[in-house]
N, C-alpha and C. Protein backbone atom coordinates (compact mmCIF):
# COMPACT_ATOMS: atom_id res chain seq x y z
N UNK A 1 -4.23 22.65 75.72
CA UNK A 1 -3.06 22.55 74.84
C UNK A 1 -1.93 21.80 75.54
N UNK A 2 -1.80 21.94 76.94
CA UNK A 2 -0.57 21.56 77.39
C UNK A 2 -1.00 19.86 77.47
N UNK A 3 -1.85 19.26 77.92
CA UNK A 3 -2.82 17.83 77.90
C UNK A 3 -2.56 17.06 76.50
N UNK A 4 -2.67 17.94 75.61
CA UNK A 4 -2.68 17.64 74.32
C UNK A 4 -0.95 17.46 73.98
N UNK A 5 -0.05 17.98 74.35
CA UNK A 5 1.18 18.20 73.79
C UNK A 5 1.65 17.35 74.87
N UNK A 6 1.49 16.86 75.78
CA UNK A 6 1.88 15.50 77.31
C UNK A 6 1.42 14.58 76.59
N UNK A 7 0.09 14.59 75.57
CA UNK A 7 -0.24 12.97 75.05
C UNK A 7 0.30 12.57 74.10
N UNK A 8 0.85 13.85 73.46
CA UNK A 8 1.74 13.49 72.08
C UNK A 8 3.15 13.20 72.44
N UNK A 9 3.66 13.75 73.23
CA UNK A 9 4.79 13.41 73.78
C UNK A 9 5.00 11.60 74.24
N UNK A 10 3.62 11.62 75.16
CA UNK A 10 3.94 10.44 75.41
C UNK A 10 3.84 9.29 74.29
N UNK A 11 2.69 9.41 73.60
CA UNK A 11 2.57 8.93 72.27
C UNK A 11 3.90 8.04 71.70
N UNK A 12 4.38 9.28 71.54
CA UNK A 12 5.62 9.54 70.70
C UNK A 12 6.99 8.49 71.45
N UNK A 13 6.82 8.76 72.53
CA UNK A 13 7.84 8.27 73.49
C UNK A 13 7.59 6.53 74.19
N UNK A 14 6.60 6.94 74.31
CA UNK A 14 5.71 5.45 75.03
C UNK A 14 5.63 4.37 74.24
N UNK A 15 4.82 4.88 73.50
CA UNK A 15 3.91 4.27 72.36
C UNK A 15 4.29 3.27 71.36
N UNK A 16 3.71 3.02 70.53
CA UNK A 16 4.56 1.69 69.74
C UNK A 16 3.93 2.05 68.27
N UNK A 17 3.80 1.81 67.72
CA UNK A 17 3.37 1.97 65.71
C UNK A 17 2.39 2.69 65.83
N UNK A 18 1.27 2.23 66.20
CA UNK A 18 -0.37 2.49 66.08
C UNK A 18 -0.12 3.97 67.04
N UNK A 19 0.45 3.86 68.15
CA UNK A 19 0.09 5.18 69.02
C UNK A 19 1.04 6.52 68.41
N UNK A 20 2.01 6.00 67.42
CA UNK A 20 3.00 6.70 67.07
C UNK A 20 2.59 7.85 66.31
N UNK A 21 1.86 6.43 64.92
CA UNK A 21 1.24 6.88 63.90
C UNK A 21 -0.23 8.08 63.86
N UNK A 22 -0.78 7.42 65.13
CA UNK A 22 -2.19 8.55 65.30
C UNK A 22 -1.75 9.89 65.96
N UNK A 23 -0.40 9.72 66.93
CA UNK A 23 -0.08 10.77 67.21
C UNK A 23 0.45 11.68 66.03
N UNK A 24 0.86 11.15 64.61
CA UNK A 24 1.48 11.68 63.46
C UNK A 24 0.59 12.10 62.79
N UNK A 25 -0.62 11.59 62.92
CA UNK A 25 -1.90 12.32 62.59
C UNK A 25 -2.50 13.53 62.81
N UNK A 26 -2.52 13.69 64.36
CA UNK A 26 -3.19 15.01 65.00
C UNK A 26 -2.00 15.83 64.90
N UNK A 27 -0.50 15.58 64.85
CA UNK A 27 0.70 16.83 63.79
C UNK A 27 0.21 17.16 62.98
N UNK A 28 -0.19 15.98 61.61
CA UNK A 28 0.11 16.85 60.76
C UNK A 28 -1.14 17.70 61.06
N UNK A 29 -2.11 17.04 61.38
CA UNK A 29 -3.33 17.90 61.44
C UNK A 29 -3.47 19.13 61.69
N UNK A 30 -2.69 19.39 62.27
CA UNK A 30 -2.21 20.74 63.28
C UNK A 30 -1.39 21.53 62.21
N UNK A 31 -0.35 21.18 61.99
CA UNK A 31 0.52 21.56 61.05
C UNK A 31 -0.25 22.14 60.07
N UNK A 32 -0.96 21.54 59.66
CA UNK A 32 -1.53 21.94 57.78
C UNK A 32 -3.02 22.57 58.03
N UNK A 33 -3.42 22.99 59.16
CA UNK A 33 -4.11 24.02 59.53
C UNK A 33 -3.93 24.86 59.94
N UNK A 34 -1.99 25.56 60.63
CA UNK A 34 -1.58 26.30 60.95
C UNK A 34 -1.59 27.13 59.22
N UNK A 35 -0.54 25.94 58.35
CA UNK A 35 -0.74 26.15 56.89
C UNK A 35 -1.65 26.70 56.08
N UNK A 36 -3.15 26.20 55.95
CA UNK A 36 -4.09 26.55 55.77
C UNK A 36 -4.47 28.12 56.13
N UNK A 37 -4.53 27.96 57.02
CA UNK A 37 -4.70 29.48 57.76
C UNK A 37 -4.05 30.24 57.49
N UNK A 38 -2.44 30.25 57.54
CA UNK A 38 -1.32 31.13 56.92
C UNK A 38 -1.82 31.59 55.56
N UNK A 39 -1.99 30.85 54.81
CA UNK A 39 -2.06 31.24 53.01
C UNK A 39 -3.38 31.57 52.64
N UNK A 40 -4.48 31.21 53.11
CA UNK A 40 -5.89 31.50 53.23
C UNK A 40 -6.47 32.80 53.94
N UNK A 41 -6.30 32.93 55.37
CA UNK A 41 -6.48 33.66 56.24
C UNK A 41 -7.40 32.78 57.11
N UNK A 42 -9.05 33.37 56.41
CA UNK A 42 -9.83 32.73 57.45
C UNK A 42 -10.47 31.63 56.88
N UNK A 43 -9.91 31.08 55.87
CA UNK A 43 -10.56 30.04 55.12
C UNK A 43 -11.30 29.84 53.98
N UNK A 44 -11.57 28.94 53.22
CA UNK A 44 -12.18 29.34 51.76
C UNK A 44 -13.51 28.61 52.15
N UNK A 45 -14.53 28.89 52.03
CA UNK A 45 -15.97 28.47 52.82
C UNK A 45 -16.82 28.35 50.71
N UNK A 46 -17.81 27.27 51.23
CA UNK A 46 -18.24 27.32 50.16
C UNK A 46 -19.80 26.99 50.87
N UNK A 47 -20.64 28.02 50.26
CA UNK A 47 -22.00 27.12 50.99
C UNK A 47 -22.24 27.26 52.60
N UNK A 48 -21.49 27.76 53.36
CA UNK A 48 -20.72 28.20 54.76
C UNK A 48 -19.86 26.95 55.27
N UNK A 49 -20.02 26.25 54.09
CA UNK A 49 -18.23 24.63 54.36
C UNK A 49 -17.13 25.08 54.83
N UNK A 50 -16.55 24.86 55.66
CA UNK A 50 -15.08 25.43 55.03
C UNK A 50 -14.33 24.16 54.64
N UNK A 51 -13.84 24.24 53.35
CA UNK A 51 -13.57 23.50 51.99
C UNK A 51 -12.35 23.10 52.53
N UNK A 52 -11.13 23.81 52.96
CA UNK A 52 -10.06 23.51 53.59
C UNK A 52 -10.46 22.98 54.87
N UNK A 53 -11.04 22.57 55.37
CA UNK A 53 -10.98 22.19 56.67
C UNK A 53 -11.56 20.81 56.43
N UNK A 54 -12.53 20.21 55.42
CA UNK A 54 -13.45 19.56 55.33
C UNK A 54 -11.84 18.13 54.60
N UNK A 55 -11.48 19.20 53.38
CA UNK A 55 -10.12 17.94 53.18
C UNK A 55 -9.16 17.57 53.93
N UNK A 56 -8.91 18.43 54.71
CA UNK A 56 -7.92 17.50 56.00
C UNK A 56 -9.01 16.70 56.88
N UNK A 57 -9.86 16.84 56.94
CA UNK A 57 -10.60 16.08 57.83
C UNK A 57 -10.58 15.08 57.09
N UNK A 58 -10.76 14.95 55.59
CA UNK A 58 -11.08 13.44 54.93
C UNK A 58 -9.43 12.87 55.01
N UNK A 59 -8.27 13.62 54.01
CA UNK A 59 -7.07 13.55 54.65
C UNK A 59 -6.41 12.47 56.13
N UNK A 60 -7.39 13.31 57.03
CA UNK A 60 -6.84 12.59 58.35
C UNK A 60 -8.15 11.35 58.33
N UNK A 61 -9.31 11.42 58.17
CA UNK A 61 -9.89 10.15 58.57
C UNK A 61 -9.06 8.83 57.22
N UNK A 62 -8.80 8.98 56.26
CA UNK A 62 -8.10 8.06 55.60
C UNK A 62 -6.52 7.58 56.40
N UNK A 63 -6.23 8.12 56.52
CA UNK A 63 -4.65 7.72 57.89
C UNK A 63 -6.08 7.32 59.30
N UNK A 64 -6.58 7.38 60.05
CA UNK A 64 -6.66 7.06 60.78
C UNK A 64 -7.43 5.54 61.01
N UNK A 65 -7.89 5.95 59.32
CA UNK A 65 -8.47 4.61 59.36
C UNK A 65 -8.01 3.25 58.40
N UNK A 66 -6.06 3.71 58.05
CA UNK A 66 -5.40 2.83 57.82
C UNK A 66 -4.80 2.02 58.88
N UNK A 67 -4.71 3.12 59.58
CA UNK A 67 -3.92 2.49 61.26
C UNK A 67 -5.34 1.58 61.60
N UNK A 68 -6.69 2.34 62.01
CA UNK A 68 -7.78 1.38 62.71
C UNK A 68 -7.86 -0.23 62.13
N UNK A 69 -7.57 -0.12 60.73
CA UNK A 69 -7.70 -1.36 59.73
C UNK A 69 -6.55 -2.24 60.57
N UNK A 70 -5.54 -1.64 60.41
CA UNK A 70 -4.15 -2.61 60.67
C UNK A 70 -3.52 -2.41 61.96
N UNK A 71 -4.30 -2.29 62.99
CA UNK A 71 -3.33 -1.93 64.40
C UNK A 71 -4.06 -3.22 65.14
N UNK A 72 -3.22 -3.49 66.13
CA UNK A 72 -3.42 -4.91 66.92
C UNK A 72 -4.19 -4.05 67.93
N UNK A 73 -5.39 -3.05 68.17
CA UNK A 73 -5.71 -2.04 68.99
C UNK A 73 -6.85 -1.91 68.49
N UNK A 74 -7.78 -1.82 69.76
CA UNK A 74 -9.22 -1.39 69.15
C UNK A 74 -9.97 -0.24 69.55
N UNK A 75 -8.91 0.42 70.59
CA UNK A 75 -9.06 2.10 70.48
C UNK A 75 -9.25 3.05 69.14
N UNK A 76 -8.18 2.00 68.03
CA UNK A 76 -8.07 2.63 67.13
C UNK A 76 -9.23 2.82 66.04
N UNK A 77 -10.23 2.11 66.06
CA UNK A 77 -11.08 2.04 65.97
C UNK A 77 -12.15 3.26 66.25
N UNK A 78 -12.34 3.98 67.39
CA UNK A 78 -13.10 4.52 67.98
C UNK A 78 -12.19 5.87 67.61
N UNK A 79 -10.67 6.02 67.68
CA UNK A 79 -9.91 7.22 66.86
C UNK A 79 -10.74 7.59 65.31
N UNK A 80 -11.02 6.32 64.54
CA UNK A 80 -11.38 7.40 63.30
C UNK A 80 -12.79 7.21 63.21
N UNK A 81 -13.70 6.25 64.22
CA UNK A 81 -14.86 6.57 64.44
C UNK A 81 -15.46 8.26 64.51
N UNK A 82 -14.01 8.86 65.67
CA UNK A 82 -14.67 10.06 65.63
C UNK A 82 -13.90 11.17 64.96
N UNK A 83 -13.08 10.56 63.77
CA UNK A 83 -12.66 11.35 62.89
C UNK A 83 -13.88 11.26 61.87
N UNK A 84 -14.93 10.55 61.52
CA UNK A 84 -15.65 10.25 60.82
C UNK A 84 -16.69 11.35 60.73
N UNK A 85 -17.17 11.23 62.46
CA UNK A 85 -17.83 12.38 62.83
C UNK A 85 -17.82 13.87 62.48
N UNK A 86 -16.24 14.24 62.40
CA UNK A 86 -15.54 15.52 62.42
C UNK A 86 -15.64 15.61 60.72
N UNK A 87 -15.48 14.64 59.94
CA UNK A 87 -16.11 14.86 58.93
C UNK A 87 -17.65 14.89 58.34
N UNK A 88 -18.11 14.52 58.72
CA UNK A 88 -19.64 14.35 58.55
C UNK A 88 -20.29 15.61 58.86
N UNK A 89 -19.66 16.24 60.03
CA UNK A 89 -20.33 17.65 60.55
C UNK A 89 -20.44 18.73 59.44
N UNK A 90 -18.89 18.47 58.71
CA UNK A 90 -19.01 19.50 57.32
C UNK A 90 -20.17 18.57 56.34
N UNK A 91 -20.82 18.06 55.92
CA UNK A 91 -21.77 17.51 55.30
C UNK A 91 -23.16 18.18 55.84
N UNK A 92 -23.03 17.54 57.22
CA UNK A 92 -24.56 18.12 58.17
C UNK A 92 -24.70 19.63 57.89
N UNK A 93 -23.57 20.61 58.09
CA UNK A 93 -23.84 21.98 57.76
C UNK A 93 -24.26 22.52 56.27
N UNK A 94 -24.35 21.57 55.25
CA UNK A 94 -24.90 21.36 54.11
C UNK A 94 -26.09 21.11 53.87
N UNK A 95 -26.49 20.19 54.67
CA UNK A 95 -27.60 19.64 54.59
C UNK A 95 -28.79 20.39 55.07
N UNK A 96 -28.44 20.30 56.55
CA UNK A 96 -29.27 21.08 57.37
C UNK A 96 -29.14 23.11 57.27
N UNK A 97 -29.98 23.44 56.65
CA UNK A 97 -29.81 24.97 56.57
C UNK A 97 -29.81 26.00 57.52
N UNK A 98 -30.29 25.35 58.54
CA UNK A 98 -30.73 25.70 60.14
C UNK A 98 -29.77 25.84 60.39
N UNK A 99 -28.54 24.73 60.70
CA UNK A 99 -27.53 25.02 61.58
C UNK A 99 -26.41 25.85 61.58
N UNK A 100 -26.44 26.62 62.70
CA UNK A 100 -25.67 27.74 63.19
C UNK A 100 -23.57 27.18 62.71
N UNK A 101 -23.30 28.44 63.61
CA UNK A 101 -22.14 28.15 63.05
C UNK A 101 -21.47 27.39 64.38
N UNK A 102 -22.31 27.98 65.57
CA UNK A 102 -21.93 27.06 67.01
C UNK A 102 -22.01 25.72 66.55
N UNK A 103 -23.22 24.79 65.74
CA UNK A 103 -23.39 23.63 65.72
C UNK A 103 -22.61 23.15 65.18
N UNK A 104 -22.06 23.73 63.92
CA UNK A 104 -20.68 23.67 62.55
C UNK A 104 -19.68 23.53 63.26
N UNK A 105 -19.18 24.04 64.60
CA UNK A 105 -17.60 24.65 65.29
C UNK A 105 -17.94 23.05 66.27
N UNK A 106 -18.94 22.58 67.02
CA UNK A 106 -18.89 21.58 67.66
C UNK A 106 -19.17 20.18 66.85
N UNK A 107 -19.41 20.14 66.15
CA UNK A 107 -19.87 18.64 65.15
C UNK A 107 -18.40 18.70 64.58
N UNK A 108 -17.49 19.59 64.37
CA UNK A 108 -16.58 19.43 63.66
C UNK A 108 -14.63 19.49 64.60
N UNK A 109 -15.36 20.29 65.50
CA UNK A 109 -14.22 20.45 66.33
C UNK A 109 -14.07 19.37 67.59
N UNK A 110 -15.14 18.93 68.39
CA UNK A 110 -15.31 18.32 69.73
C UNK A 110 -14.48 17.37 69.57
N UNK A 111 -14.97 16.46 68.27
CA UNK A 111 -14.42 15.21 68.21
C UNK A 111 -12.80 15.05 68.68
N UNK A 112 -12.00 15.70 68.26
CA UNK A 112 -10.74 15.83 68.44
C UNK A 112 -10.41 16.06 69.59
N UNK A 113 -11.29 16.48 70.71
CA UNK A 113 -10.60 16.29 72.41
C UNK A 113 -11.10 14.45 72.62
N UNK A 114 -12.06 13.92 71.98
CA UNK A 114 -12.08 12.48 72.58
C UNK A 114 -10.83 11.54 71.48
N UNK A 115 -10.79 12.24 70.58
CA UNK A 115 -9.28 11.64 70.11
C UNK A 115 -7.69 11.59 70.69
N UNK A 116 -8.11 12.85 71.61
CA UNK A 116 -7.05 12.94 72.27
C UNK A 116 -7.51 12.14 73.31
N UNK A 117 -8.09 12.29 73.96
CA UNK A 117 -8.58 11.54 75.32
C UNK A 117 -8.07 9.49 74.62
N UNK A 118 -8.70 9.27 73.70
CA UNK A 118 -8.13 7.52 73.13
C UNK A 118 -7.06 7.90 73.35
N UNK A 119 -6.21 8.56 72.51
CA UNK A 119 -4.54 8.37 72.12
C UNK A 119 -3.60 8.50 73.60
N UNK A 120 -4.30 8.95 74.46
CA UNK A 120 -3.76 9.16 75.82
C UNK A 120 -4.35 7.81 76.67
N UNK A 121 -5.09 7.40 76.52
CA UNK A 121 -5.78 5.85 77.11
C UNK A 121 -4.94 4.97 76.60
N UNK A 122 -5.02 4.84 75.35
CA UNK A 122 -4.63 3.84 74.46
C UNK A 122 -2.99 3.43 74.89
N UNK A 123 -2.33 5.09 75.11
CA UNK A 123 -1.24 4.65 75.16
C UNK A 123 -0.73 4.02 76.22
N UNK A 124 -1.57 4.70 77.62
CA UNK A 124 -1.20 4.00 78.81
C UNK A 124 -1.83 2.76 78.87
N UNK A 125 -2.85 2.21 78.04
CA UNK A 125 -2.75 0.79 78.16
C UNK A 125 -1.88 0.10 77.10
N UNK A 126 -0.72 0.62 76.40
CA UNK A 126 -0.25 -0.13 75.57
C UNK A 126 0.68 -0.47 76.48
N UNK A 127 1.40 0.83 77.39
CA UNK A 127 2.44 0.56 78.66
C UNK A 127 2.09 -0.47 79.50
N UNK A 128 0.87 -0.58 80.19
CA UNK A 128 0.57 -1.86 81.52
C UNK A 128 0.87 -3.05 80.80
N UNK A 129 0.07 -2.84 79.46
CA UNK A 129 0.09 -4.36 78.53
C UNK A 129 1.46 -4.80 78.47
N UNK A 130 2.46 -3.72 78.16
CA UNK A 130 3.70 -4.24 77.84
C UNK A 130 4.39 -4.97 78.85
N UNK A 131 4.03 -3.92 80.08
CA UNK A 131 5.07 -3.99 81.30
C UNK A 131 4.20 -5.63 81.84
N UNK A 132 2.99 -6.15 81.72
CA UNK A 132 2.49 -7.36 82.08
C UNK A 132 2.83 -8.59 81.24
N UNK A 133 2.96 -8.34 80.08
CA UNK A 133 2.93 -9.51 79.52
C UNK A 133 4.18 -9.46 78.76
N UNK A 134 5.13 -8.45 78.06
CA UNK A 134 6.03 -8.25 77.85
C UNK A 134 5.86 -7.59 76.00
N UNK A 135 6.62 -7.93 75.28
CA UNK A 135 6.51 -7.34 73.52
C UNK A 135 5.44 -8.16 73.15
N UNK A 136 4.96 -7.38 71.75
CA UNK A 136 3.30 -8.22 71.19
C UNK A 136 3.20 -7.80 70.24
N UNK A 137 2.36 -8.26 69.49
CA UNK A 137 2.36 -7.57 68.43
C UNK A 137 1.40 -5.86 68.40
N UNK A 138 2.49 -5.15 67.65
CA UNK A 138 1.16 -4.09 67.83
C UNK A 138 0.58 -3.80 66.35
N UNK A 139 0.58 -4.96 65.14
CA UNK A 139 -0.10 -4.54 63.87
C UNK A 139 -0.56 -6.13 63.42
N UNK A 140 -1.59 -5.98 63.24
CA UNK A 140 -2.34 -7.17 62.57
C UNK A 140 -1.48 -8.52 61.99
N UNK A 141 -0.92 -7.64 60.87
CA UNK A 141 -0.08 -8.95 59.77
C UNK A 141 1.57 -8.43 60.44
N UNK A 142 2.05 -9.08 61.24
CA UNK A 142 3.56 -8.10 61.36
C UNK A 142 4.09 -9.25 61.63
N UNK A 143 5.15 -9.79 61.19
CA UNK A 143 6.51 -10.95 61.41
C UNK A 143 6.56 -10.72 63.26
N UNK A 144 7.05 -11.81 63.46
CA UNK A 144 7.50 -12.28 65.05
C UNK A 144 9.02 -11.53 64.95
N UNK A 145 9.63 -10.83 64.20
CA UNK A 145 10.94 -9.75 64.36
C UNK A 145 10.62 -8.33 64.55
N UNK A 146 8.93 -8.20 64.31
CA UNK A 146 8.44 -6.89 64.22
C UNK A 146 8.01 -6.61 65.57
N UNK A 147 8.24 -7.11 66.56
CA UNK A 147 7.48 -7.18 67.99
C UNK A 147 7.97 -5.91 68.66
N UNK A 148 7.46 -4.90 69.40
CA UNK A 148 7.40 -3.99 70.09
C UNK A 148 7.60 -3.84 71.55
């Protein structure tokens, strides 16, 4: 937790659009599963899904993979690669009747420490990049006034 709240910080602080924005991601993410949980308890499961957990996952892979589309960054890329994953796991526990709830808690949860692990890479190479070569662009289509 504390790793996680140093990368958002820096994110936040460091960072430039793309690192800002994914860090605004794993908030709300956080946020609206504190939410979830509050008004639910332990969740509304359908099938052994859990239904709330499965729409923020789609939720967050759609933001992560507006930023991956439009960020001058190809970490970002590999961010909703494995938001993709974290969704898919609620599918696999559908599919597959076998799988436990250990397999359900890691296909769906893991992904999100290598998201943190990018957003903490990403950002310290957005810093060397900067401090070497100076402002750049950090979004695909962005005006030469939009520079970072």
């Amino acid at each position: 937790m504390i790793f996680l709240i140093i990368v958002l910080i820096g994110a936040l602080g460091w960072g430039a659009g793309p690192e800002r924005s994914l860090a605004g991601i794993l908030i709300g993410l956080g946020l609206a599963d504190h939410i979830y949980h509050a008004v639910t308890g332990v969740g509304f499961q359908i099938s052994g899904i859990d239904v709330g957990h499965a729409i923020l996952d789609s939720i967050a892979l759609l933001g992560a993979l507006a930023v991956a589309l439009q960020a001058n960054r190809t970490y970002t890329l590999w961010f909703a690669s494995f938001q993709l994953i974290a969704l898919l796991g609620h599918l696999g526990r559908e599919l597959v009747t076998g799988a436990g709830q250990i397999v359900y808690a890691v296909t769906t949860i893991a992904p999100s420490y290598f998201q943190i692990g990018l957003l903490a890479l990403g950002t310290l190479m957005h810093v060397r990049r900067k401090r070497r070569i100076g402002k750049y662009k950090s979004w695909r289509n962005c005006s030469p006034q939009s520079l970072d």
